[in-house]
PDB file of N, CA and C in Angstrom:
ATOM      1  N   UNK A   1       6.717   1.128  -4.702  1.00  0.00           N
ATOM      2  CA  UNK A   1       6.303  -0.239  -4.582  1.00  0.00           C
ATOM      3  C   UNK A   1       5.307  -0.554  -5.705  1.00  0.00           C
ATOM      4  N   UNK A   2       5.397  -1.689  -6.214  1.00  0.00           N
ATOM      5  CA  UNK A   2       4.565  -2.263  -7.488  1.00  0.00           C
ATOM      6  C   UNK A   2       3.913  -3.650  -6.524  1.00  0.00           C
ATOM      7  N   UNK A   3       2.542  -3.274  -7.205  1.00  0.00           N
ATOM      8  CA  UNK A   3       1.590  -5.113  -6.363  1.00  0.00           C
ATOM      9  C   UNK A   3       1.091  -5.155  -8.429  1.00  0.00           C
ATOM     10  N   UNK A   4       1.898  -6.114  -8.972  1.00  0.00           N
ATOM     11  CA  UNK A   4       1.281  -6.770 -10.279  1.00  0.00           C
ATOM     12  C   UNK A   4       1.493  -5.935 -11.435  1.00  0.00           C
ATOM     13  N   UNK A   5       2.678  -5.359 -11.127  1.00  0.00           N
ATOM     14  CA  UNK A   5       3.167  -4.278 -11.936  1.00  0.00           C
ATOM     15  C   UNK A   5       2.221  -2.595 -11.984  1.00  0.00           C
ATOM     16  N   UNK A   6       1.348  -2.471 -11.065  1.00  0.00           N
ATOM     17  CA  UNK A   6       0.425  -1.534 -10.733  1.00  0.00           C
ATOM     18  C   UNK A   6       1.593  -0.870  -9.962  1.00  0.00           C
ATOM     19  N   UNK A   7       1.495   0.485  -9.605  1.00  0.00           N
ATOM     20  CA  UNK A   7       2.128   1.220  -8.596  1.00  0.00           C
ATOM     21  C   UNK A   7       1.367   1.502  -7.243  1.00  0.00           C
ATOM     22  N   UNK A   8       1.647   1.042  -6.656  1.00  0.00           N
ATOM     23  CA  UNK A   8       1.262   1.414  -4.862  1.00  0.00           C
ATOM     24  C   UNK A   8       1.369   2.012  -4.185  1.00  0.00           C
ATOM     25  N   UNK A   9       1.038   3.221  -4.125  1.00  0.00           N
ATOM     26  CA  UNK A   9       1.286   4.536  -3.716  1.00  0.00           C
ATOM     27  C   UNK A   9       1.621   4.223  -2.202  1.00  0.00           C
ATOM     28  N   UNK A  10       2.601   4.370  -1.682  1.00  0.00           N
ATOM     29  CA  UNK A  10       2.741   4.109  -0.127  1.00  0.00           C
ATOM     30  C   UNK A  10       3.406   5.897   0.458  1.00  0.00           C
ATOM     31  N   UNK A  11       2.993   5.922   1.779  1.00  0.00           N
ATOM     32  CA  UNK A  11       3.328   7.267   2.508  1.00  0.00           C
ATOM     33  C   UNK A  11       3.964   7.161   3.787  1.00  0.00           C
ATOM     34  N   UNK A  12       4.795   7.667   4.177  1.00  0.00           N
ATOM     35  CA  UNK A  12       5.480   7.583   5.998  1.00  0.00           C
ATOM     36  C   UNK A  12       4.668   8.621   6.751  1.00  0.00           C
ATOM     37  N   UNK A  13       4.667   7.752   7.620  1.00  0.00           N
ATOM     38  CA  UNK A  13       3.763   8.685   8.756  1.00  0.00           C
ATOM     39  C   UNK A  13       4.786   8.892   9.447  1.00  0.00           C
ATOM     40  N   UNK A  14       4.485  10.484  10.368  1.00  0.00           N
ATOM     41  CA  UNK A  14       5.565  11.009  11.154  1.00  0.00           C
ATOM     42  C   UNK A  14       5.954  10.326  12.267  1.00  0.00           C
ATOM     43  N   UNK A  15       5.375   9.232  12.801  1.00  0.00           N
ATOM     44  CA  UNK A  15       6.238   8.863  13.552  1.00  0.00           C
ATOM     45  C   UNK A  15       6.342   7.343  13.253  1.00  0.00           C
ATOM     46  N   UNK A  16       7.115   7.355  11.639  1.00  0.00           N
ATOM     47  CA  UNK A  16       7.826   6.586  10.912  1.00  0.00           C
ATOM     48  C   UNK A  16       7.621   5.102  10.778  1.00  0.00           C
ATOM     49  N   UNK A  17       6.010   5.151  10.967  1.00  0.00           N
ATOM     50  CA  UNK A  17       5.454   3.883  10.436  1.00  0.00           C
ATOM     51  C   UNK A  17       4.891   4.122   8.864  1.00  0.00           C
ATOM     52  N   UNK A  18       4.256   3.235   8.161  1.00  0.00           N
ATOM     53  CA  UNK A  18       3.858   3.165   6.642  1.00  0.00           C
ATOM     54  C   UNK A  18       2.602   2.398   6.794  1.00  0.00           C
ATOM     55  N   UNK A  19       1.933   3.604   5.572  1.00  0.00           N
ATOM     56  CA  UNK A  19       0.602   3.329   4.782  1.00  0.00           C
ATOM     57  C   UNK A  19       0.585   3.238   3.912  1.00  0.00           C
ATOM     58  N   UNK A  20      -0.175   2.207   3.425  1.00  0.00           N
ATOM     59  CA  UNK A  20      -0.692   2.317   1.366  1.00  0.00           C
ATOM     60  C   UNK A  20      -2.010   3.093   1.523  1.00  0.00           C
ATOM     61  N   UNK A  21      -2.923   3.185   0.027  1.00  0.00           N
ATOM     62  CA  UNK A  21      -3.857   3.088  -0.326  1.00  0.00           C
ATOM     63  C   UNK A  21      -4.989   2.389   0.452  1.00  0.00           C
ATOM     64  N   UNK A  22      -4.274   1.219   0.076  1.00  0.00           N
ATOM     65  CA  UNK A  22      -5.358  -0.250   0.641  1.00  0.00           C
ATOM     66  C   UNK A  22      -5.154  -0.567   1.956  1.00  0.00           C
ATOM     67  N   UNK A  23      -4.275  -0.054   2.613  1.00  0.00           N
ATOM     68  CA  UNK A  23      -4.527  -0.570   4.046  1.00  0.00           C
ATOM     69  C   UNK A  23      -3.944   0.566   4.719  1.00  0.00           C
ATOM     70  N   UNK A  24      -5.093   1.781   4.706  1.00  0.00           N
ATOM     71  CA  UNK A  24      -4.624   2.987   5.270  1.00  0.00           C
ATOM     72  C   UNK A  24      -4.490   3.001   6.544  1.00  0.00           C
ATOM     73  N   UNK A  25      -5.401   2.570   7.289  1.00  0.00           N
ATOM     74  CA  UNK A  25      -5.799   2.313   8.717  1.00  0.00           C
ATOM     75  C   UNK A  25      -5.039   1.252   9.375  1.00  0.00           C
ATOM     76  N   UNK A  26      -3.900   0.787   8.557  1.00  0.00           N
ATOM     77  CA  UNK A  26      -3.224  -0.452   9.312  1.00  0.00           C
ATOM     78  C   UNK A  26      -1.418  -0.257   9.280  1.00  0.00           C
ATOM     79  N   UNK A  27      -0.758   1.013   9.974  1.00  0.00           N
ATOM     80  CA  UNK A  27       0.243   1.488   9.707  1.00  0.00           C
ATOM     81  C   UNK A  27       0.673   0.293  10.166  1.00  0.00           C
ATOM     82  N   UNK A  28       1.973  -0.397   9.291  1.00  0.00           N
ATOM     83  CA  UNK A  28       3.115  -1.142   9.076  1.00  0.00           C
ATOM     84  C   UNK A  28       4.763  -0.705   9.177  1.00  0.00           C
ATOM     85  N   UNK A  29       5.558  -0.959   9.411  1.00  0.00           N
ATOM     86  CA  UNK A  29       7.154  -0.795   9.993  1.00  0.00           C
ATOM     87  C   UNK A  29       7.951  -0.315   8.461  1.00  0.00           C
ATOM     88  N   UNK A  30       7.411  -0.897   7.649  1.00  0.00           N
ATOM     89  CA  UNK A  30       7.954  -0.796   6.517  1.00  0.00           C
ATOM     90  C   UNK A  30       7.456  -0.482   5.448  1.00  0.00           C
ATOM     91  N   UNK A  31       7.913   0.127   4.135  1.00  0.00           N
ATOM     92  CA  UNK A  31       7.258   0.070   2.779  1.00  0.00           C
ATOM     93  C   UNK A  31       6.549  -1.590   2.521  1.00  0.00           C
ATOM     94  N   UNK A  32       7.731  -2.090   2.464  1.00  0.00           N
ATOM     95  CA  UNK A  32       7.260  -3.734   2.302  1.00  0.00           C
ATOM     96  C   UNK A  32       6.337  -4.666   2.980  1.00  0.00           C
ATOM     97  N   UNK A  33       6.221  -4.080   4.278  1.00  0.00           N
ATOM     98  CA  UNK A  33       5.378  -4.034   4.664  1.00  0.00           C
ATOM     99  C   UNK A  33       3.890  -4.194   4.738  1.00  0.00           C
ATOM    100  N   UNK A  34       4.183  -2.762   3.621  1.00  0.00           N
ATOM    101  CA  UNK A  34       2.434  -2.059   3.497  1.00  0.00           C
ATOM    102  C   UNK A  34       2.173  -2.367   2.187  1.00  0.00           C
ATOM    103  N   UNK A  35       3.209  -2.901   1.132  1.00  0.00           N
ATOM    104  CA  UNK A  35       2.922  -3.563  -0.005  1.00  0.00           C
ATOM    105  C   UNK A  35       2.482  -5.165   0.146  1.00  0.00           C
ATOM    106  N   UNK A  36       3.006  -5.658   1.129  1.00  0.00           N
ATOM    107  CA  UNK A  36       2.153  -7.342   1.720  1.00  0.00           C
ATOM    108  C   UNK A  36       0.830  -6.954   2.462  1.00  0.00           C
ATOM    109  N   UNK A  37       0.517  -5.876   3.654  1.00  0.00           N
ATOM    110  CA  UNK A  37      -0.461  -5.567   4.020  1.00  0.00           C
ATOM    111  C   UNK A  37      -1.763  -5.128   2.662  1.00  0.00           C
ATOM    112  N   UNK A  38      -0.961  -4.964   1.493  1.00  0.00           N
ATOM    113  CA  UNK A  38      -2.037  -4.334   0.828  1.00  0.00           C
ATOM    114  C   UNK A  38      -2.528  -5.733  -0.277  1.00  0.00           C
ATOM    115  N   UNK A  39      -1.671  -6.405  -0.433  1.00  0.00           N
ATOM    116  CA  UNK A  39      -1.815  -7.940  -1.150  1.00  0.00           C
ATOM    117  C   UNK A  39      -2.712  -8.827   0.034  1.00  0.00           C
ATOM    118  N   UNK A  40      -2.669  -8.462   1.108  1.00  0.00           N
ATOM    119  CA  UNK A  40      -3.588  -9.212   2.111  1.00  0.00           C
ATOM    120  C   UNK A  40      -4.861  -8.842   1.662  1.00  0.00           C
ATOM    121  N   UNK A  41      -5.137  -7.635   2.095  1.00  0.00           N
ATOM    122  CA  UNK A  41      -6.383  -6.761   1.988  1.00  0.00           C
ATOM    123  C   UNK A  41      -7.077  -7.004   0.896  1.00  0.00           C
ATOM    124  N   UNK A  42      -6.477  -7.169  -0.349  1.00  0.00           N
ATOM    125  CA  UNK A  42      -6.880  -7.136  -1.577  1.00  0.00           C
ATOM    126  C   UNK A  42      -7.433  -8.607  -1.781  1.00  0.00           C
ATOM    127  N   UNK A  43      -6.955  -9.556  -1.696  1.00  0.00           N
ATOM    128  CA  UNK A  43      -7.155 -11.049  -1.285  1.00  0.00           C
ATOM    129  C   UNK A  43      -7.980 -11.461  -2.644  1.00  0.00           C
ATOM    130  N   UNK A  44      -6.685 -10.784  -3.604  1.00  0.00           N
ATOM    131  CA  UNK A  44      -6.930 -11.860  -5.371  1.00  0.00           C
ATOM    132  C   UNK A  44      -7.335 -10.456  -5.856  1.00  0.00           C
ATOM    133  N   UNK A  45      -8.032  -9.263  -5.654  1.00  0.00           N
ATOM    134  CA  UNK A  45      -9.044  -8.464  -6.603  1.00  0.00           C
ATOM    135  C   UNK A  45      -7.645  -7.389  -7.304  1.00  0.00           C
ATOM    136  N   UNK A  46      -7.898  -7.097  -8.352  1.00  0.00           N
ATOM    137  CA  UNK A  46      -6.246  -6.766  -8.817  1.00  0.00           C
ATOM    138  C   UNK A  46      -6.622  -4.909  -8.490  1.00  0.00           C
ATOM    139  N   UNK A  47      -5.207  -4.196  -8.400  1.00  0.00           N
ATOM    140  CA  UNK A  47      -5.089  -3.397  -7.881  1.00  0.00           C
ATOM    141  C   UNK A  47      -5.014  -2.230  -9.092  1.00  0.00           C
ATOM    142  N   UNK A  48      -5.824  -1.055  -8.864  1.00  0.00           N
ATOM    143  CA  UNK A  48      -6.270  -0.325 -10.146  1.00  0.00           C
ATOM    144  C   UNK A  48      -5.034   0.860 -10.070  1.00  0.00           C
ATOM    145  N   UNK A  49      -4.918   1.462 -11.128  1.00  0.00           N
ATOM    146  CA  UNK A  49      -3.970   2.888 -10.955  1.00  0.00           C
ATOM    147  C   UNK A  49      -5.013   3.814 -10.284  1.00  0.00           C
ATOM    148  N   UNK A  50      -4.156   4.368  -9.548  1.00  0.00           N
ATOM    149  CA  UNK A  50      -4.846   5.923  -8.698  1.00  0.00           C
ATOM    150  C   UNK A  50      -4.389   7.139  -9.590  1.00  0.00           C
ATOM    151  N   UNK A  51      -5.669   7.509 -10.252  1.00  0.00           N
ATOM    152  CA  UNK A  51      -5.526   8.245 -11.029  1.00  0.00           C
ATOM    153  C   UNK A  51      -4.999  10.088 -10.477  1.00  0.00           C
ATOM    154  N   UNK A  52      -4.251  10.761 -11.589  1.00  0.00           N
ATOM    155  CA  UNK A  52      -3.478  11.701 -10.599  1.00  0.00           C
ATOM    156  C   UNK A  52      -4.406  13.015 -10.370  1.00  0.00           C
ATOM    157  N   UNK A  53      -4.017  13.741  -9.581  1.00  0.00           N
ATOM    158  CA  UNK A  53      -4.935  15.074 -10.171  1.00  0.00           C
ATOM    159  C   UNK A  53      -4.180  16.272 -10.756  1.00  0.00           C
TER     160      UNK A  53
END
């Protein structure tokens, strides 16, 4: 998932709901989901790369 051409790291939880980054604490049904949950959250502030390790 991309929010502004940034990448949005999103993850499935085992019992097959979805998290981003930005709205970890707010598992969603879908990837798409958690890419609108994370455009909520963010509300305009632009979304940085998560740098790797």
């Amino acid at each position: 998932m991309f929010v502004d051409d940034v990448e949005l790291h999103v993850m499935r939880n085992a019992d097959g709901s979805w998290i981003s980054v930005v709205s970890h604490y707010d598992p969603v049904p879908s990837p798409r989901a958690a890419a609108r949950a994370a455009v909520d959250e963010l509300q305009g502030a632009p979304l940085l790369p998560m740098p790797a390790n």
